[in-house]
Protein backbone atom coordinates (compact mmCIF):
# COMPACT_ATOMS: atom_id res chain seq x y z
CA UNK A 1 9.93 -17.02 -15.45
CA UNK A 2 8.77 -14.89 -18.59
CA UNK A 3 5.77 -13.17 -19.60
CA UNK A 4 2.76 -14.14 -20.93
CA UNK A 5 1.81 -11.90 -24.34
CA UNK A 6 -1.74 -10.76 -21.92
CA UNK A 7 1.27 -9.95 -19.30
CA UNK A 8 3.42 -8.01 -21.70
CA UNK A 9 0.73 -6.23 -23.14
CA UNK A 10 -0.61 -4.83 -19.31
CA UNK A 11 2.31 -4.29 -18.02
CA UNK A 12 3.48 -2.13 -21.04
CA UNK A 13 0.31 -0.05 -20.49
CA UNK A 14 0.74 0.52 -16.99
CA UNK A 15 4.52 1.55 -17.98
CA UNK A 16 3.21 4.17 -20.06
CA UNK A 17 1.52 5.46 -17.38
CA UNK A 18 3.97 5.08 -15.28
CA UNK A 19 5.87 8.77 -15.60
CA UNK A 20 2.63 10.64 -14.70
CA UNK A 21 1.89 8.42 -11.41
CA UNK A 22 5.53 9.13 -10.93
CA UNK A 23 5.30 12.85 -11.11
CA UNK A 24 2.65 13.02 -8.71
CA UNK A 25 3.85 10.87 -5.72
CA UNK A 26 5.41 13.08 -3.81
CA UNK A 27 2.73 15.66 -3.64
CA UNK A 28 0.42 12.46 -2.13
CA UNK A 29 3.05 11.79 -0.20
CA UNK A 30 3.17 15.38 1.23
CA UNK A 31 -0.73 16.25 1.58
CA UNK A 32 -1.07 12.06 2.68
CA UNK A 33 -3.97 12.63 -0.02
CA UNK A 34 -5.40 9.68 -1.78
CA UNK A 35 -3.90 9.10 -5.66
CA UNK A 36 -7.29 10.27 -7.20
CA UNK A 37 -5.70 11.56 -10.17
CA UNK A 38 -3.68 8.14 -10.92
CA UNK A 39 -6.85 6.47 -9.85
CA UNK A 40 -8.66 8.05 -12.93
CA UNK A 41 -5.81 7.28 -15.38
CA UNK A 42 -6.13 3.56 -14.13
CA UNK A 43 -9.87 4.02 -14.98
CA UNK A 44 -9.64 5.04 -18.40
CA UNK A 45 -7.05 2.45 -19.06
CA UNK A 46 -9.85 -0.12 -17.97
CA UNK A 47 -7.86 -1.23 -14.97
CA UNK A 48 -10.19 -1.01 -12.59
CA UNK A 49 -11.73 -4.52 -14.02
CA UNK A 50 -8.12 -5.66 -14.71
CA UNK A 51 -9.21 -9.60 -12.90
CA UNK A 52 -12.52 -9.14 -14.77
CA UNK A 53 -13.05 -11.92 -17.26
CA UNK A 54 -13.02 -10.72 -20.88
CA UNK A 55 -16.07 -12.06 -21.42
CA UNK A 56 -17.60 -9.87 -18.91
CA UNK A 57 -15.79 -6.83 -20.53
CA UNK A 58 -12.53 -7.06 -18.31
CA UNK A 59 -9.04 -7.62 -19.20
CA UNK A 60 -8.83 -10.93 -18.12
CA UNK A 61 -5.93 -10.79 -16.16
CA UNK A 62 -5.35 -13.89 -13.52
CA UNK A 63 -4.01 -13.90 -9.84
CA UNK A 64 -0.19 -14.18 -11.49
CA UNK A 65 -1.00 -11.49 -14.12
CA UNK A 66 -2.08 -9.37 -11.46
CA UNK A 67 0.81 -9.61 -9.86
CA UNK A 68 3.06 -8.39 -12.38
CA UNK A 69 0.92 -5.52 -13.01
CA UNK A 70 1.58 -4.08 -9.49
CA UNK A 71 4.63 -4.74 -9.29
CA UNK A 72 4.98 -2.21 -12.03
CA UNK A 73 2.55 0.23 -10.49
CA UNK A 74 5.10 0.22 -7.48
CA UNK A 75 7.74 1.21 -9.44
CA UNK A 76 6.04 4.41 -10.00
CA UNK A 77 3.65 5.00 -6.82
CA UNK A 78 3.61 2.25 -4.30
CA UNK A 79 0.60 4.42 -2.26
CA UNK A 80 -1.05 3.49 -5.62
CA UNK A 81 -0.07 0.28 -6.15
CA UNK A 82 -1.73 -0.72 -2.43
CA UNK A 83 -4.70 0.90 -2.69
CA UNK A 84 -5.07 -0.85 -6.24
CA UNK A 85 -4.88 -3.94 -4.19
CA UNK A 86 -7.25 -3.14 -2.31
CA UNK A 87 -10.04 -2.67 -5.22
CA UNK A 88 -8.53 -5.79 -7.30
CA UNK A 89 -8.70 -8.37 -4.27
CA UNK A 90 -12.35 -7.91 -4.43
CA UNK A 91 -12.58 -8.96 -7.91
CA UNK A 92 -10.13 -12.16 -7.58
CA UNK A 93 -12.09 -13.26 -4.54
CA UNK A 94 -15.40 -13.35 -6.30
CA UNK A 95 -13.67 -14.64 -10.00
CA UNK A 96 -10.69 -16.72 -9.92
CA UNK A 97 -10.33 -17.49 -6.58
CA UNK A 98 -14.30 -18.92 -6.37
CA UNK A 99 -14.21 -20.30 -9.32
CA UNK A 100 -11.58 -23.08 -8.48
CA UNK A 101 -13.15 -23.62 -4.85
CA UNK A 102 -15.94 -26.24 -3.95
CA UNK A 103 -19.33 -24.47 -3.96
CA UNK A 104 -22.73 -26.41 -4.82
CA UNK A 105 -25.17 -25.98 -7.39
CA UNK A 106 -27.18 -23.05 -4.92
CA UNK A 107 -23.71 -21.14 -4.20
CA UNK A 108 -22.51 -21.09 -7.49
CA UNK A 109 -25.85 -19.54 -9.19
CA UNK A 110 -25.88 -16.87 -5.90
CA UNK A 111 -22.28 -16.31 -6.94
CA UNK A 112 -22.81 -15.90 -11.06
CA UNK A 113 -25.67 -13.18 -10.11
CA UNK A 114 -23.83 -11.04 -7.44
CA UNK A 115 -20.93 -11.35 -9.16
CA UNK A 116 -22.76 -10.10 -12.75
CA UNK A 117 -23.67 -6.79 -10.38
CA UNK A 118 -20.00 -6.15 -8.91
CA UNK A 119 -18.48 -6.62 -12.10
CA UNK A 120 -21.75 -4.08 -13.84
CA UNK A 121 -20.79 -1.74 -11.19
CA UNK A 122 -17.08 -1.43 -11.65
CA UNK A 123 -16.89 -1.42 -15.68
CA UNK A 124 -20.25 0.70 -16.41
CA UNK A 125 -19.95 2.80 -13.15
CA UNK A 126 -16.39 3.19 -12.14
CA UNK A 127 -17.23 1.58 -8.97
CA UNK A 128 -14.18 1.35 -6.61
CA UNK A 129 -13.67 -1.32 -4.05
CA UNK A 130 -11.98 -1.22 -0.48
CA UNK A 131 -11.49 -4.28 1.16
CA UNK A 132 -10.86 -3.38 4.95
CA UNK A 133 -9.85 -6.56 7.12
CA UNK A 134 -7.98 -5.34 10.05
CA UNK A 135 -9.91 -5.03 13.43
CA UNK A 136 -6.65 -4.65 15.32
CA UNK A 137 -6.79 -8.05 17.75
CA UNK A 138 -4.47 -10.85 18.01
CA UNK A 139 -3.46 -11.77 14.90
CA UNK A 140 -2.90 -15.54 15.88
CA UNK A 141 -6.57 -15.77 16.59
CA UNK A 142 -8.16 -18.04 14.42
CA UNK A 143 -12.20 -17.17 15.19
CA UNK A 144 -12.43 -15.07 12.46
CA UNK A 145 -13.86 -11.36 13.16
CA UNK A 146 -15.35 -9.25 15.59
CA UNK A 147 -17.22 -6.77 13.34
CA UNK A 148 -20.96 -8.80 12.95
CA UNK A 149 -23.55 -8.94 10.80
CA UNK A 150 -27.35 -9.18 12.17
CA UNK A 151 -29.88 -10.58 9.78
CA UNK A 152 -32.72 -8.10 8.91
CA UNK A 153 -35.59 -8.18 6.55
CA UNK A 154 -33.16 -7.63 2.96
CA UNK A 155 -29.73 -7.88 4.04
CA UNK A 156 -28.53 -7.16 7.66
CA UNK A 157 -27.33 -4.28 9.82
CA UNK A 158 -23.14 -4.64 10.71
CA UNK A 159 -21.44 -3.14 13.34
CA UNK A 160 -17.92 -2.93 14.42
CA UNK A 161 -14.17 -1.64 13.55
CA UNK A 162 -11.84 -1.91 10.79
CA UNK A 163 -8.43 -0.29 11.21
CA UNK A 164 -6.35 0.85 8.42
CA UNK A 165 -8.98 0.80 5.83
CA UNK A 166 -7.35 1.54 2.40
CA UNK A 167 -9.21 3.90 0.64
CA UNK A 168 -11.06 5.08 3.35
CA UNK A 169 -12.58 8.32 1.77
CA UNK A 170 -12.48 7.42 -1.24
CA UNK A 171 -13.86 3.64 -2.03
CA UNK A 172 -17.65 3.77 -3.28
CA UNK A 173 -17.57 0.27 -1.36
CA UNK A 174 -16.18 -1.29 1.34
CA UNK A 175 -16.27 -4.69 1.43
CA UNK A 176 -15.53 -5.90 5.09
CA UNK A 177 -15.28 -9.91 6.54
CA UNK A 178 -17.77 -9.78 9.02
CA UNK A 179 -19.73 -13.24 10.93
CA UNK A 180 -23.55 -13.46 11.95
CA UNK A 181 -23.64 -14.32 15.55
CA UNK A 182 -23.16 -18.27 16.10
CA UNK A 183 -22.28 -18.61 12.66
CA UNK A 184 -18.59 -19.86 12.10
CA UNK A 185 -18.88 -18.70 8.48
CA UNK A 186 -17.40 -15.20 7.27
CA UNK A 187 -18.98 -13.30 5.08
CA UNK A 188 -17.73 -10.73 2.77
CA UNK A 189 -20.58 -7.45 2.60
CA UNK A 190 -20.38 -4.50 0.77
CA UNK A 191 -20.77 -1.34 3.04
CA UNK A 192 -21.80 1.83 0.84
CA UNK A 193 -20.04 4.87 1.04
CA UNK A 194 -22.15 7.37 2.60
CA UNK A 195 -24.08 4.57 4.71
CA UNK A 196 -26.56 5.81 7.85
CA UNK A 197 -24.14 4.36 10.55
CA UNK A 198 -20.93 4.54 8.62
CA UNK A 199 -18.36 6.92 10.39
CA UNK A 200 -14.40 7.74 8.70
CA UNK A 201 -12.29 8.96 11.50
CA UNK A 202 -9.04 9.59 12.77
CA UNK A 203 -5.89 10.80 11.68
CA UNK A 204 -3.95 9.83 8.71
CA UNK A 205 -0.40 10.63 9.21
CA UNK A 206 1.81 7.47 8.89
CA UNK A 207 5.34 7.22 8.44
CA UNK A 208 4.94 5.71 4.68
CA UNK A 209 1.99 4.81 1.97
CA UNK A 210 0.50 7.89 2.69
CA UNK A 211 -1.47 8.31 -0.26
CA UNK A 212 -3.84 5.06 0.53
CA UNK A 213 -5.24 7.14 3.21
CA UNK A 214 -6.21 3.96 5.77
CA UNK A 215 -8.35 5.84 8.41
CA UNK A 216 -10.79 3.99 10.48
CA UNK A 217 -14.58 2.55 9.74
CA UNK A 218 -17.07 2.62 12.35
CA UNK A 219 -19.90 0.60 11.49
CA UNK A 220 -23.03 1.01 13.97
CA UNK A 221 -25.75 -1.24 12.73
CA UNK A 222 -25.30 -0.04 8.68
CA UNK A 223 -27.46 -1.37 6.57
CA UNK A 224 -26.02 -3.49 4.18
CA UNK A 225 -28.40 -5.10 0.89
CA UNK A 226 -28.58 -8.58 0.44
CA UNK A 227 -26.92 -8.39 -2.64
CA UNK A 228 -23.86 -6.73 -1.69
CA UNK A 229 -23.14 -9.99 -0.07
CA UNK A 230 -20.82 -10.60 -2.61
CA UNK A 231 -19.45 -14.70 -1.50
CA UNK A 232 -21.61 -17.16 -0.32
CA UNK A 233 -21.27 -17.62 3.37
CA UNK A 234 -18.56 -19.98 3.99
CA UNK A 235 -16.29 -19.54 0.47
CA UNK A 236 -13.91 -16.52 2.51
CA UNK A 237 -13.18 -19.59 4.78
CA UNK A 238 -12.38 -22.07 2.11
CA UNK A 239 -10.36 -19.77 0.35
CA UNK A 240 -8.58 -19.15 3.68
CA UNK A 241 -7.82 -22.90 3.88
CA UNK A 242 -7.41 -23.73 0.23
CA UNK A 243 -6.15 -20.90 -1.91
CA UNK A 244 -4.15 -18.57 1.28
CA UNK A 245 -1.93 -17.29 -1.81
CA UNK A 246 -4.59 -14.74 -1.83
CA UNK A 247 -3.21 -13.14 1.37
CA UNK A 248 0.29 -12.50 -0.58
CA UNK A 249 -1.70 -9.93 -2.96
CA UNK A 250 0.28 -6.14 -1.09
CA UNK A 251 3.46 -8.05 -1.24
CA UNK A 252 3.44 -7.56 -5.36
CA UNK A 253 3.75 -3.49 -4.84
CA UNK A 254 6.92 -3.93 -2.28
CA UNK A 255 8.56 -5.62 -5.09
CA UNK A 256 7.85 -2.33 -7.25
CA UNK A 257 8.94 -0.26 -4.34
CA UNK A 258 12.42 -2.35 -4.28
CA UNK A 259 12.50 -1.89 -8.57
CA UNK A 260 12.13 1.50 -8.01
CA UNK A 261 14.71 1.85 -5.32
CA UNK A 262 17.28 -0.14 -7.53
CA UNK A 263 16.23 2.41 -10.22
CA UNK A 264 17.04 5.32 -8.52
CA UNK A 265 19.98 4.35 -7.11
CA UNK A 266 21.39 2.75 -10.45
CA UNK A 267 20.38 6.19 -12.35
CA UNK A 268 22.02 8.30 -8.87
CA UNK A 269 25.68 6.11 -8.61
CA UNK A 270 26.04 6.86 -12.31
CA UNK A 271 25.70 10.73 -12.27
CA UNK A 272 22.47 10.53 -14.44
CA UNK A 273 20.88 12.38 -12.18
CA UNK A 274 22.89 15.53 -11.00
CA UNK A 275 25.93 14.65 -13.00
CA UNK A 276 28.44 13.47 -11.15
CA UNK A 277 29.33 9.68 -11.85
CA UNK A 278 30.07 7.34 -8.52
CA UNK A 279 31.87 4.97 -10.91
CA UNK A 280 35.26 3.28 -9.90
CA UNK A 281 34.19 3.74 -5.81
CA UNK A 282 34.69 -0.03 -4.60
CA UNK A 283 32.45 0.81 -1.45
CA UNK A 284 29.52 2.14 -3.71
CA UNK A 285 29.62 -0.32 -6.13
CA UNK A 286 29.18 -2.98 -3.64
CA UNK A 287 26.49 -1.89 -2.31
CA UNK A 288 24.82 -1.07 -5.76
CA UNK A 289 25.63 -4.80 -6.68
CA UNK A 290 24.03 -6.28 -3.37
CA UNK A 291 21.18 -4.01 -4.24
CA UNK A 292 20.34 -5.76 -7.46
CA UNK A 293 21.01 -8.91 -5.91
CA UNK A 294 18.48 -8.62 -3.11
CA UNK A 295 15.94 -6.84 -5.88
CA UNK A 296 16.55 -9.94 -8.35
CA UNK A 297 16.24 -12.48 -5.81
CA UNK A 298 12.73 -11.41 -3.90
CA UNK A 299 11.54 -10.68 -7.93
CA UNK A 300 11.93 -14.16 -8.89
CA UNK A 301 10.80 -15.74 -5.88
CA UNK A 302 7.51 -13.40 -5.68
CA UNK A 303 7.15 -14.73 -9.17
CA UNK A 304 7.27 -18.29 -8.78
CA UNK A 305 4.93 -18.09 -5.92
CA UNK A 306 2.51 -16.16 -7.74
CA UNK A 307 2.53 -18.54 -10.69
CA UNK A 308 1.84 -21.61 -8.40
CA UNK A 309 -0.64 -19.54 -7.00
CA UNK A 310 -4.16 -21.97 -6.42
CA UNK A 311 -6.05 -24.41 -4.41
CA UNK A 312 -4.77 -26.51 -2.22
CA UNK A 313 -0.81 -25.63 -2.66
CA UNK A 314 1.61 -28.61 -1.71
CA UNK A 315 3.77 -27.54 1.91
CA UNK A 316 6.58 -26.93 -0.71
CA UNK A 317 4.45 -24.33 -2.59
CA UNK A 318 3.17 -22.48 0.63
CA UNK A 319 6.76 -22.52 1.92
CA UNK A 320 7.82 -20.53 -1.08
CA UNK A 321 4.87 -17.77 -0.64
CA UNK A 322 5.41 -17.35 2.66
CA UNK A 323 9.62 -16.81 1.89
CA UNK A 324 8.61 -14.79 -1.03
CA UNK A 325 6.97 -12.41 1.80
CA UNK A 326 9.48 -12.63 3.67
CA UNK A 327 12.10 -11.62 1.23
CA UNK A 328 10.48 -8.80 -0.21
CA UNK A 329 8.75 -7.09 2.71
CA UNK A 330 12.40 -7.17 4.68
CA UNK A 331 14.60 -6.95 1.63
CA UNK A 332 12.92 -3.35 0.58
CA UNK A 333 13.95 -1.69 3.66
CA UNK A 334 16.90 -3.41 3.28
CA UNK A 335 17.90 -2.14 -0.10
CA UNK A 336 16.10 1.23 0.60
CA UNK A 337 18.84 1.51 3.55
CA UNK A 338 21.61 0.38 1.10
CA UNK A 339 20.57 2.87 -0.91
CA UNK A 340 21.21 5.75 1.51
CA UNK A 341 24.38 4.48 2.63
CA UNK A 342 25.76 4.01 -1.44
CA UNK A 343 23.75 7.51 -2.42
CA UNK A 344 24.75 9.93 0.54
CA UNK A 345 22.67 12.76 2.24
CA UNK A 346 21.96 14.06 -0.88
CA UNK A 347 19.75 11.50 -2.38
CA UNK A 348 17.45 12.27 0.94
CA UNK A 349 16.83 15.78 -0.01
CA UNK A 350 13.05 16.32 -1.65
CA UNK A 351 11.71 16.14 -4.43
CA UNK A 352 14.28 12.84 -5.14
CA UNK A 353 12.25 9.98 -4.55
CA UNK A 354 14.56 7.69 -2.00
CA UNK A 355 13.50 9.56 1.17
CA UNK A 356 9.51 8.65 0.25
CA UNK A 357 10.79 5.12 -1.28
CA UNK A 358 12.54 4.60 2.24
CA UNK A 359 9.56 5.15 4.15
CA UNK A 360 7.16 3.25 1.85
CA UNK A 361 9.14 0.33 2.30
CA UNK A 362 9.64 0.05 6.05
CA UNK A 363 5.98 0.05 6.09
CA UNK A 364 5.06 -4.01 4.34
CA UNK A 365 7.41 -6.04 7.08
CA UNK A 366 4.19 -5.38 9.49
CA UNK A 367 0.96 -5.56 7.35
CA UNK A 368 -0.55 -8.68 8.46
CA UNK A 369 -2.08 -11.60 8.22
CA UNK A 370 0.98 -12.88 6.26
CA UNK A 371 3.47 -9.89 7.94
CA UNK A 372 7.11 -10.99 7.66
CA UNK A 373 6.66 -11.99 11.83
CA UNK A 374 3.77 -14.11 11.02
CA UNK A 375 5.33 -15.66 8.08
CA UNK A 376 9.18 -16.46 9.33
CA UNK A 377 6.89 -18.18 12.62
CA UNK A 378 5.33 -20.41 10.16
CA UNK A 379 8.32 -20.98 8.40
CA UNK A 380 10.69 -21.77 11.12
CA UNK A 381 8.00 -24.17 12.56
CA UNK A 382 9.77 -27.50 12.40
CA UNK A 383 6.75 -30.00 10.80
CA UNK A 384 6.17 -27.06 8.38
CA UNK A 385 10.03 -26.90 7.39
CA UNK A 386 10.72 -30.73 6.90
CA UNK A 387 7.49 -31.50 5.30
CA UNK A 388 8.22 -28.51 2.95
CA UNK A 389 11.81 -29.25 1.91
CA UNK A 390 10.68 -33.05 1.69
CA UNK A 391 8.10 -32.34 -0.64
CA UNK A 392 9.93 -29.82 -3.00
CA UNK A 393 8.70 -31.12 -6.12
CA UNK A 394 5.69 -32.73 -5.05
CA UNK A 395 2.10 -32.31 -6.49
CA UNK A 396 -0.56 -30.02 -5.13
CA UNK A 397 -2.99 -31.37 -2.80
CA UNK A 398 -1.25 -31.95 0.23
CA UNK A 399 -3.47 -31.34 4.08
CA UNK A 400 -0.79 -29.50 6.04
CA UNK A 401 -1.14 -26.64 3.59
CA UNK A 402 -4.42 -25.26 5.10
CA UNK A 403 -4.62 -21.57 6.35
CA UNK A 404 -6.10 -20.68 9.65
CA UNK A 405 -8.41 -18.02 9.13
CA UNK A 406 -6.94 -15.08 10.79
CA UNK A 407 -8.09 -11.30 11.13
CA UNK A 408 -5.94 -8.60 10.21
């Protein structure tokens, strides 16, 4: 599937910056210190309101735009590429994604004016979002959240947990799904940095995707303003059951993390790097052709997903997002272990990139709610399978498509 000239044109600018990000990954890796620095170039560049409409003062850049974008940012820094995600899943909830859901006359005038203050905040401020799901409980339970909102005279006071919260020290916002007691309705609030109430602890020392710095929120009764309600109550759900692309968003960085890997080891196996060429070693060049096979195959398929990306997908079309997980979140450890095997000890030796790109991949096969587990369940479920073969080239609105609404 090619480019549009809007995707061209991003892409090429985050490719120039690129090198830089590059550069500094392995010292985030190291000090598991957030990508400030890349953060900032991102800012000047005006990516920060890259799913902004341009007639807000955004780039304009749509769920399938977005995803080429971090795909290249992954190429260069997946730590930034995920925490990136993070920020821009805010903005697609509120813009694209509510725009082509079912709100009424009320919703969609509450939605226009919060939305007019995120997107103020981000493009005149240099705001920078977090969006924290993950509470840590089963993720086949389909009752939403267990972090709750309590009504209060301007907004209400939340309390709870949220594990692995990209950005953790460094979001001016966190925007966490929360529910008002006997209310089935999530709602999407927008905790301030710096909040009475608001605690970031614990460790950050993970295995990979250091640099997004996920510690933990405590939220004891923080205030939270009326107007950092940023979706009517109710549209998180919908968009859970109509438009659950949305919850493919991290999977776009893996497939930079698997370009990169294919770079490096392309660039290694032909002595660009230290000088000695691999060429004419039938073992190695196996492996570096099953490498660019995998790579190829989870691009294109993360592609096609993301361009039937919308409401109400057809079995076919969710059957396709969830493989496109699939593929990519197991194929870049794959390849990253490929890698190894074709490149030798050496390759593993700091500051070459494949020992960091090894770990950052092993780490997407288990970020839920649409973790490879979750997804392969869904797609090895038998109604699921038949009515999504049958209906290959079927239209769009089709029931059996619907999302439960799952915490992280």
């Amino acid at each position: 599937m090619g480019m549009s000239e809007l995707q061209h044109e991003l892409v090429g600018r985050v490719r120039e910056l690129g090198p830089a990000m590059a550069e500094r990954a392995d010292r985030y890796d190291r000090e598991a210190s957030f990508p400030d620095e890349n953060f900032d170039d991102l800012r000047d560049a005006g990516f920060l309101g890259l799913c902004i409409p341009t007639s807000e003062g955004g780039l304009g850049a749509d769920f399938a735009t977005y995803a080429r974008v971090a795909e290249e940012l992954g190429r260069h820094c997946g730590s930034t590429a995920l925490a990136f995600n993070m920020h821009t899943a805010t903005t697609l909830l509120a813009g694209q994604i509510s725009d082509e859901l079912d709100l009424d006359d009320v919703d969609r005038a509450t939605l226009a004016r919060r939305r007019e203050r995120l997107y103020a905040g981000i493009l005149d401020d240099h705001t920078i979002h977090a969006q924290p799901f993950s509470e840590g409980l089963d993720p086949r339970a389909t009752k939403g959240f267990a972090t709750m909102a309590e009504p209060t005279d301007g907004g209400y006071l939340v309390s709870g947990k949220k594990i692995f919260a990209s950005l953790s020290t460094s979001a001016d916002v966190h925007n966490v799904a929360c529910m008002v007691d006997g209310d089935p309705r999530i709602r999407l609030l927008g905790v301030p940095a710096g909040a009475d109430g608001l605690t970031v602890t614990g460790e950050w020392d993970p295995l990979g995707m250091r640099g997004t710095v996920s510690k933990t929120l405590l939220l004891d009764k923080v205030f939270v303003p009326i107007d950092n309600e940023w979706l009517p109550p109710g549209v998180f759900n919908q968009m859970a059951t109509r438009w659950p692309h949305f919850y493919m968003t991290l999977s776009f960085a893996y497939v930079g993390v698997m370009g990169a890997v294919a770079d490096f080891t392309g660039r290694y196996l032909s002595g660009e790097i230290d000088g000695t060429s691999r060429a004419g070693n039938p073992q190695k060049e196996y492996v570096w052709g099953d490498i660019q096979v995998r790579y190829e195959q989870a691009r294109a398929l993360a592609h096609a997903a993301a361009g039937e990306a919308g409401p109400d997908p057809s079995p076919a079309m969710l059957r396709r997002a969830w493989s496109s997980v699939v593929a990519t979140m197991e194929g870049a450890p794959a390849i990253a272990s490929a890698a190894v095997q074709a490149c030798g000890g050496r390759s593993l030796l700091r500051p070459l990139p494949l020992e960091r790109l090894y770990r950052d991949a092993r780490c997407g096969a288990t970020m839920l709610p649409w973790s490879a587990e979750v997804c392969r369940e869904r797609l090895g479920s038998l109604k699921a399978g038949i009515e999504g073969i049958a209906g290959r080239d079927d239209g769009r609105p089709v029931t059996s498509a619907a999302e439960p609404v799952e915490p992280a």
